[in-house]
C-alpha atoms as a PDB file:
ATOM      1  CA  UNK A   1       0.000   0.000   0.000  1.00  0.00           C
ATOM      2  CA  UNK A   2       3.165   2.279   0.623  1.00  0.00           C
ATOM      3  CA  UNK A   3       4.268   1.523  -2.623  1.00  0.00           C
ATOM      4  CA  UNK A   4       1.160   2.753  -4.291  1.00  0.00           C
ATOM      5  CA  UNK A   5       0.271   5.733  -2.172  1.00  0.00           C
ATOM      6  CA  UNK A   6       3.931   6.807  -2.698  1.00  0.00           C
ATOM      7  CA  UNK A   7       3.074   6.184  -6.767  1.00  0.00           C
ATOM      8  CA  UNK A   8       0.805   8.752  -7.437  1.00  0.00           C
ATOM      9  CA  UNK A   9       1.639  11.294  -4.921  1.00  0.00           C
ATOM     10  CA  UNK A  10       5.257  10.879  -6.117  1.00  0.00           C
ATOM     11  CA  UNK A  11       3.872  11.640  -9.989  1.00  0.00           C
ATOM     12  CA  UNK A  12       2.205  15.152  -9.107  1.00  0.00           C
ATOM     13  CA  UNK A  13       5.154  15.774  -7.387  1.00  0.00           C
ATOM     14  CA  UNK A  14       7.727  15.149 -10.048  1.00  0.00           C
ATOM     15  CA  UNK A  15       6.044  17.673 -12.086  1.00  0.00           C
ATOM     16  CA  UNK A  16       6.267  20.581  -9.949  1.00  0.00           C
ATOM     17  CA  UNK A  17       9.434  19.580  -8.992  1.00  0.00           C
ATOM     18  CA  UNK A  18      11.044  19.643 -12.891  1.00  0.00           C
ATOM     19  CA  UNK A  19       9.440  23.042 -13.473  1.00  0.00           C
ATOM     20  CA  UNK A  20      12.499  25.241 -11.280  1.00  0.00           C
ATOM     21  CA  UNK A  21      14.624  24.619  -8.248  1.00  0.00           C
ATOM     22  CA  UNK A  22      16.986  26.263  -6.370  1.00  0.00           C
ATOM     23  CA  UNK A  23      20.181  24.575  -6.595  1.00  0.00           C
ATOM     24  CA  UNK A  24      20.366  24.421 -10.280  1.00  0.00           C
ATOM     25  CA  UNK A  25      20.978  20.940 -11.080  1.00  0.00           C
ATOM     26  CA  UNK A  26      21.077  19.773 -14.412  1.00  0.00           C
ATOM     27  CA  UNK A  27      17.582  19.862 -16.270  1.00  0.00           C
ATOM     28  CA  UNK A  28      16.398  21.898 -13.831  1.00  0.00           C
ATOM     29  CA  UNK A  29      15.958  25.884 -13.626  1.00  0.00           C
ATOM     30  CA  UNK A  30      16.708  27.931 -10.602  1.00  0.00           C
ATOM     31  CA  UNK A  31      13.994  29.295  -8.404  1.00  0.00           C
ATOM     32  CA  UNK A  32      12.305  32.079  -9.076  1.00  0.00           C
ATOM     33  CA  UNK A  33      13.700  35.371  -6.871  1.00  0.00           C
ATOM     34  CA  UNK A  34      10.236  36.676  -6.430  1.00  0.00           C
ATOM     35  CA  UNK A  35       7.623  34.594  -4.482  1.00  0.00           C
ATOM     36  CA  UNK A  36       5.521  32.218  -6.239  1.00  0.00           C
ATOM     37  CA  UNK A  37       2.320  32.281  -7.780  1.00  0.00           C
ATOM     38  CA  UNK A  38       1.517  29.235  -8.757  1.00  0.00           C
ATOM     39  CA  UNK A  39       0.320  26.448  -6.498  1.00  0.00           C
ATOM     40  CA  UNK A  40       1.678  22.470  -6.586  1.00  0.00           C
ATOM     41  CA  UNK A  41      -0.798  21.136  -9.284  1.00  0.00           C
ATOM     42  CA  UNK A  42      -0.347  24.543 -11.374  1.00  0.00           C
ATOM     43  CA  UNK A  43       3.393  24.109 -11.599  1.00  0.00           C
ATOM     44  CA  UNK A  44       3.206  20.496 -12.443  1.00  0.00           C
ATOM     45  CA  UNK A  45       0.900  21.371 -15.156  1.00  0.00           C
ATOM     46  CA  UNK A  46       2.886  23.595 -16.644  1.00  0.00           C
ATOM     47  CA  UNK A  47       5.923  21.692 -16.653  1.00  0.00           C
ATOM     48  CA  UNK A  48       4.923  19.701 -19.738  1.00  0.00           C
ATOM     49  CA  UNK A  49       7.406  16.731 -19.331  1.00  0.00           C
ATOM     50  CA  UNK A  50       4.693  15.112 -16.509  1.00  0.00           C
ATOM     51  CA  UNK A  51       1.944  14.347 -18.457  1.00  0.00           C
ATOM     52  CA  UNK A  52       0.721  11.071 -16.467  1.00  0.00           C
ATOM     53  CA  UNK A  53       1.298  12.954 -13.476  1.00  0.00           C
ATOM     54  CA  UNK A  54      -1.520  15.186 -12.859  1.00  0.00           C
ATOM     55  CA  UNK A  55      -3.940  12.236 -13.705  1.00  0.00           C
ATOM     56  CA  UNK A  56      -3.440  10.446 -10.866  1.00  0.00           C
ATOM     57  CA  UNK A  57      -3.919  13.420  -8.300  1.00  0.00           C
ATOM     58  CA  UNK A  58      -7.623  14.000 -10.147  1.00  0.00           C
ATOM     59  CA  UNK A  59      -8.665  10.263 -10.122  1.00  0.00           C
ATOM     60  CA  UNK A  60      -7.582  10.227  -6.227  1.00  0.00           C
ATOM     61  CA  UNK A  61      -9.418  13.187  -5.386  1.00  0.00           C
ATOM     62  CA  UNK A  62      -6.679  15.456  -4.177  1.00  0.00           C
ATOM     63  CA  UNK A  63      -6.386  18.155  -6.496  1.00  0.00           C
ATOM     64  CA  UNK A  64      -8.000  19.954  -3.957  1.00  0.00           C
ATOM     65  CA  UNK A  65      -5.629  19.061  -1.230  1.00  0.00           C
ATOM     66  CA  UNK A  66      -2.869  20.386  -3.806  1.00  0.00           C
ATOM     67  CA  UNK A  67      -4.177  23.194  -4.644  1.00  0.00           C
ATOM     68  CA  UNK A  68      -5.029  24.348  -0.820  1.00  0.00           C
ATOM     69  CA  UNK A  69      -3.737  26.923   0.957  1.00  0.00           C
ATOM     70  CA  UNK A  70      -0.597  24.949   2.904  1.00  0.00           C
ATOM     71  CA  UNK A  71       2.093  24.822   2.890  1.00  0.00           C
ATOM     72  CA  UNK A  72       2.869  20.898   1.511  1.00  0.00           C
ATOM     73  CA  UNK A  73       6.551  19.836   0.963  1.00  0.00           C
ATOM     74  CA  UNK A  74       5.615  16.983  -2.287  1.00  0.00           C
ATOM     75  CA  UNK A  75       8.425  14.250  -2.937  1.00  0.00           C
ATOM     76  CA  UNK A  76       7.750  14.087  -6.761  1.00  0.00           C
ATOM     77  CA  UNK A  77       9.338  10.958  -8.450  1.00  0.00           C
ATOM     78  CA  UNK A  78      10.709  11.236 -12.105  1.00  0.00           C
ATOM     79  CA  UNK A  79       9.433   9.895 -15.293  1.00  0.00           C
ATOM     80  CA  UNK A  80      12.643   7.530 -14.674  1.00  0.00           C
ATOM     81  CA  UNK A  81      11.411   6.928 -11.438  1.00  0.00           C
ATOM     82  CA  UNK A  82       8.125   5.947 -12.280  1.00  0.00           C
ATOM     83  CA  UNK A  83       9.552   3.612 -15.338  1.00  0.00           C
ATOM     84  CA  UNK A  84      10.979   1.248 -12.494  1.00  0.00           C
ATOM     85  CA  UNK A  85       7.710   0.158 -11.216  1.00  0.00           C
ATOM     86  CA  UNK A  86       6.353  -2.576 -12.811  1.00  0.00           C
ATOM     87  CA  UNK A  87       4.352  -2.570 -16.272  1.00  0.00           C
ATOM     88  CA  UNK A  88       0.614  -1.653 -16.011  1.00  0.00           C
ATOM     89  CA  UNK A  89       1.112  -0.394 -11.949  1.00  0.00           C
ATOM     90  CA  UNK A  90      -0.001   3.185 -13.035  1.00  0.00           C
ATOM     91  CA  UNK A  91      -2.896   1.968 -14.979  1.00  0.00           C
ATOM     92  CA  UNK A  92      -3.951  -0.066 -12.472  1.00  0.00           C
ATOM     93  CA  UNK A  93      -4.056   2.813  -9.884  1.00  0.00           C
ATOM     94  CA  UNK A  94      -5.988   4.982 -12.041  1.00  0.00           C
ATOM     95  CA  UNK A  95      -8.815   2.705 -12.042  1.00  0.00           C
ATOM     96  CA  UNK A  96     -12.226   3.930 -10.199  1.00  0.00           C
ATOM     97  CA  UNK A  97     -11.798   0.845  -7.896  1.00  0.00           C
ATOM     98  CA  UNK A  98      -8.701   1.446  -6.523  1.00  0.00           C
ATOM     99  CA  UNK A  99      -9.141   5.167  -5.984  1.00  0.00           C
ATOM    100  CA  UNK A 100      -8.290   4.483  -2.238  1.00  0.00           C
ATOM    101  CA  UNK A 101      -5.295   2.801  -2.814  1.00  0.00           C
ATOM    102  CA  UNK A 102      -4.036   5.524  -5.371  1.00  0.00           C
ATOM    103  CA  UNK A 103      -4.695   8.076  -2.864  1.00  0.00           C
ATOM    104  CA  UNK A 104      -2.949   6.756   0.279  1.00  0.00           C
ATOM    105  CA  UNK A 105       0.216   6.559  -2.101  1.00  0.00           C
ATOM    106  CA  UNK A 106       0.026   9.820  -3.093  1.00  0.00           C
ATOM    107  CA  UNK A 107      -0.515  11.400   0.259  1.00  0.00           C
ATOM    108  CA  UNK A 108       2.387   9.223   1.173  1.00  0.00           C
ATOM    109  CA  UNK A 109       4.645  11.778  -0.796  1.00  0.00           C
ATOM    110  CA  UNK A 110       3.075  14.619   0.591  1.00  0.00           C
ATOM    111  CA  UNK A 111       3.563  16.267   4.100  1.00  0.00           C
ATOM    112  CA  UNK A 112       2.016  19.104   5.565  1.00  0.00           C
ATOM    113  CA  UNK A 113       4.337  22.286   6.981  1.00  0.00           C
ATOM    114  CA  UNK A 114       7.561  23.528   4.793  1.00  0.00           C
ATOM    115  CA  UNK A 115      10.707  21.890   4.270  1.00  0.00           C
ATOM    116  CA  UNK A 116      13.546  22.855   2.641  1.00  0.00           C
ATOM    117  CA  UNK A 117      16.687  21.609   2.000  1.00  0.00           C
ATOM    118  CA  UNK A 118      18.260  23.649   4.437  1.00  0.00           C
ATOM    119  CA  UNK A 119      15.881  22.665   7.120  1.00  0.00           C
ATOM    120  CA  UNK A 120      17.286  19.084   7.403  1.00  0.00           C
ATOM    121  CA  UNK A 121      19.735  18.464   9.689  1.00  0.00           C
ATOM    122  CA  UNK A 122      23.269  16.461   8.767  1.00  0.00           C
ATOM    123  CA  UNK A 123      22.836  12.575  10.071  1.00  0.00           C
ATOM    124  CA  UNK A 124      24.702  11.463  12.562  1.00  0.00           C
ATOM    125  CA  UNK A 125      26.382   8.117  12.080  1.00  0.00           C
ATOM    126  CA  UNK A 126      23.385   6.686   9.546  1.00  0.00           C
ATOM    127  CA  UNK A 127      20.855   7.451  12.071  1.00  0.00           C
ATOM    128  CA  UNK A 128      17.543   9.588  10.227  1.00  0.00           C
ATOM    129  CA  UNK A 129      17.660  13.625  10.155  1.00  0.00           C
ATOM    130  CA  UNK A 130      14.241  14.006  10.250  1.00  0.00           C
ATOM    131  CA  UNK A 131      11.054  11.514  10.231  1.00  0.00           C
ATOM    132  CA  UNK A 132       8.448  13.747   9.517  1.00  0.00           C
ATOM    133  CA  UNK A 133       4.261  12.287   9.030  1.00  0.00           C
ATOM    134  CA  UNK A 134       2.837  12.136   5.816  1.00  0.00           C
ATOM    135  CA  UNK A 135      -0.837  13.140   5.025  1.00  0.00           C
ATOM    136  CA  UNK A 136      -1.380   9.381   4.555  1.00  0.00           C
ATOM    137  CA  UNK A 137       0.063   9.448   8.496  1.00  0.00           C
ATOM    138  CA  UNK A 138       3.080   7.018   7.749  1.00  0.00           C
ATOM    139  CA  UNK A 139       6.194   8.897   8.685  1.00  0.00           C
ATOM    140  CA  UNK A 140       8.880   9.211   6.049  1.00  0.00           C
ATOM    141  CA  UNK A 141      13.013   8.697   6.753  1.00  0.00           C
ATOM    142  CA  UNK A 142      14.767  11.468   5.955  1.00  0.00           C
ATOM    143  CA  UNK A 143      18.306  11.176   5.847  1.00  0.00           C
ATOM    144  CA  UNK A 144      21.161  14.267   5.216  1.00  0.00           C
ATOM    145  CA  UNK A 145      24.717  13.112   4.888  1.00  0.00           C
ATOM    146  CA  UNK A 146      26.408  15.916   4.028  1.00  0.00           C
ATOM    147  CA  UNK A 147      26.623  15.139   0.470  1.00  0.00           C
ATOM    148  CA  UNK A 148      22.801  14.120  -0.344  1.00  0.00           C
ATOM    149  CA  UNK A 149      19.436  13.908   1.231  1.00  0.00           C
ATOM    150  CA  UNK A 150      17.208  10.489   1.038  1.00  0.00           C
ATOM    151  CA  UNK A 151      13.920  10.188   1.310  1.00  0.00           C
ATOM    152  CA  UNK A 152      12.861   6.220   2.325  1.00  0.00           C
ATOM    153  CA  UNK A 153      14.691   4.797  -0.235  1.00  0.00           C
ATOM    154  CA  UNK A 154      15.090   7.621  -2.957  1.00  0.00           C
ATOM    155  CA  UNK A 155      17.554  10.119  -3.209  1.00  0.00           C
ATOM    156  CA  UNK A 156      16.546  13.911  -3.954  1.00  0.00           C
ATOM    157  CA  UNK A 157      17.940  14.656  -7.636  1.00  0.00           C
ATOM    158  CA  UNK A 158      16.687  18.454  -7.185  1.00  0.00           C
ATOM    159  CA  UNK A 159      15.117  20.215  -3.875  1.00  0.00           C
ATOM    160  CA  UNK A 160      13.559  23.733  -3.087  1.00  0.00           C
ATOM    161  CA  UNK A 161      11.361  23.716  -5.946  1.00  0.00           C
ATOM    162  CA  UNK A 162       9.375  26.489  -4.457  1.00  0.00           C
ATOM    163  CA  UNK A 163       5.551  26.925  -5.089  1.00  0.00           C
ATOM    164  CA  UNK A 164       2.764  29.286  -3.780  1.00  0.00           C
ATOM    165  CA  UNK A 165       1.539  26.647  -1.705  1.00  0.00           C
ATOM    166  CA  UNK A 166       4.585  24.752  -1.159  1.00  0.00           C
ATOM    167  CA  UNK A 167       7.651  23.391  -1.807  1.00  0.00           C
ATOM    168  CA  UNK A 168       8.529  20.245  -4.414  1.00  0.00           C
ATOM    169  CA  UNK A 169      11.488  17.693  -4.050  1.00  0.00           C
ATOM    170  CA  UNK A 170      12.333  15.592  -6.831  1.00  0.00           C
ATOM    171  CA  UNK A 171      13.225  12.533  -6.312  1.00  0.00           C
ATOM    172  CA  UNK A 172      14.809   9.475  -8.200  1.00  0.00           C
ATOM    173  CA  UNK A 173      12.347   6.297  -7.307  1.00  0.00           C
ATOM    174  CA  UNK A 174       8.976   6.050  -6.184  1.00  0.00           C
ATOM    175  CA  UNK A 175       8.501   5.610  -2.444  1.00  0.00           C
END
């Protein structure tokens, strides 16, 4: 169920997350100086590169939730990311009878206050920096080395991505 609530959550956020962030990483553009307009489903709209993304948040029913006041940190997943489940998972999800399912695993991704990258405190000796709740109310390890931040078992490819109602974190696998 993890798995799956991670899945969808992880596809909104992925397209928010592609559309600008901070730190510049390749494929990515830098933040915006001025504040933000758009919210978290507005930005992954726009992105253009997430296309199967935004479907999942509307079949789940949390568009809404997205597009709320917040703040909401998202852990968006990559196209990539999403091409390691296996075949026919998405499709599956997006089916009417397994709405539930598709929105506990994308409420996994999501947690409510702000978070940014420079919010999350260095690990000491492997042990988690932070191991914050999600909205589906599993808590999420966060882990920063030094040299990158994971999230469960993906690793953030490009933080800060800064919204109107939040902030996205792209990450490399689907949690």
């Amino acid at each position: 169920m993890r798995s799956t609530n991670n899945l969808l959550l992880a596809s909104l956020i992925s397209a928010v997350a592609c559309t600008s962030t901070s730190n510049g990483q390749a494929g990515y553009q830098s933040a915006p100086k001025q504040a933000p307009t758009k919210n978290i489903v507005e930005v992954a709209a726009s992105a253009g590169t997430f296309k199967t993304q935004i479907a999942p948040a509307e079949a789940a029913g949390l568009v809404p939730v997205l597009t709320g006041k917040g703040p909401l940190p998202v852990f968006a997943p990559t196209d990539e990311a999403f091409a390691k489940l296996p075949k026919g998972t998405v499709e599956s999800l997006l089916k009417p009878e397994n709405k539930a399912q598709l929105a506990a695993i994308l409420k996994y991704h999501v947690v409510p206050g702000r978070i940014l990258s420079k919010d999350i405190p260095v690990a000491k000796e492997g042990k988690a920096s932070a191991e914050p709740k999600t909205l589906q109310g599993a808590a999420i390890t966060v882990v920063n080395n030094g040299k990158k931040v994971t999230i469960t078992n993906a690793t953030v490819a490009a933080a800060d991505i800064l919204t109107a109602n939040g902030v996205i974190h792209v990450i490399d696998t689907v949690i």
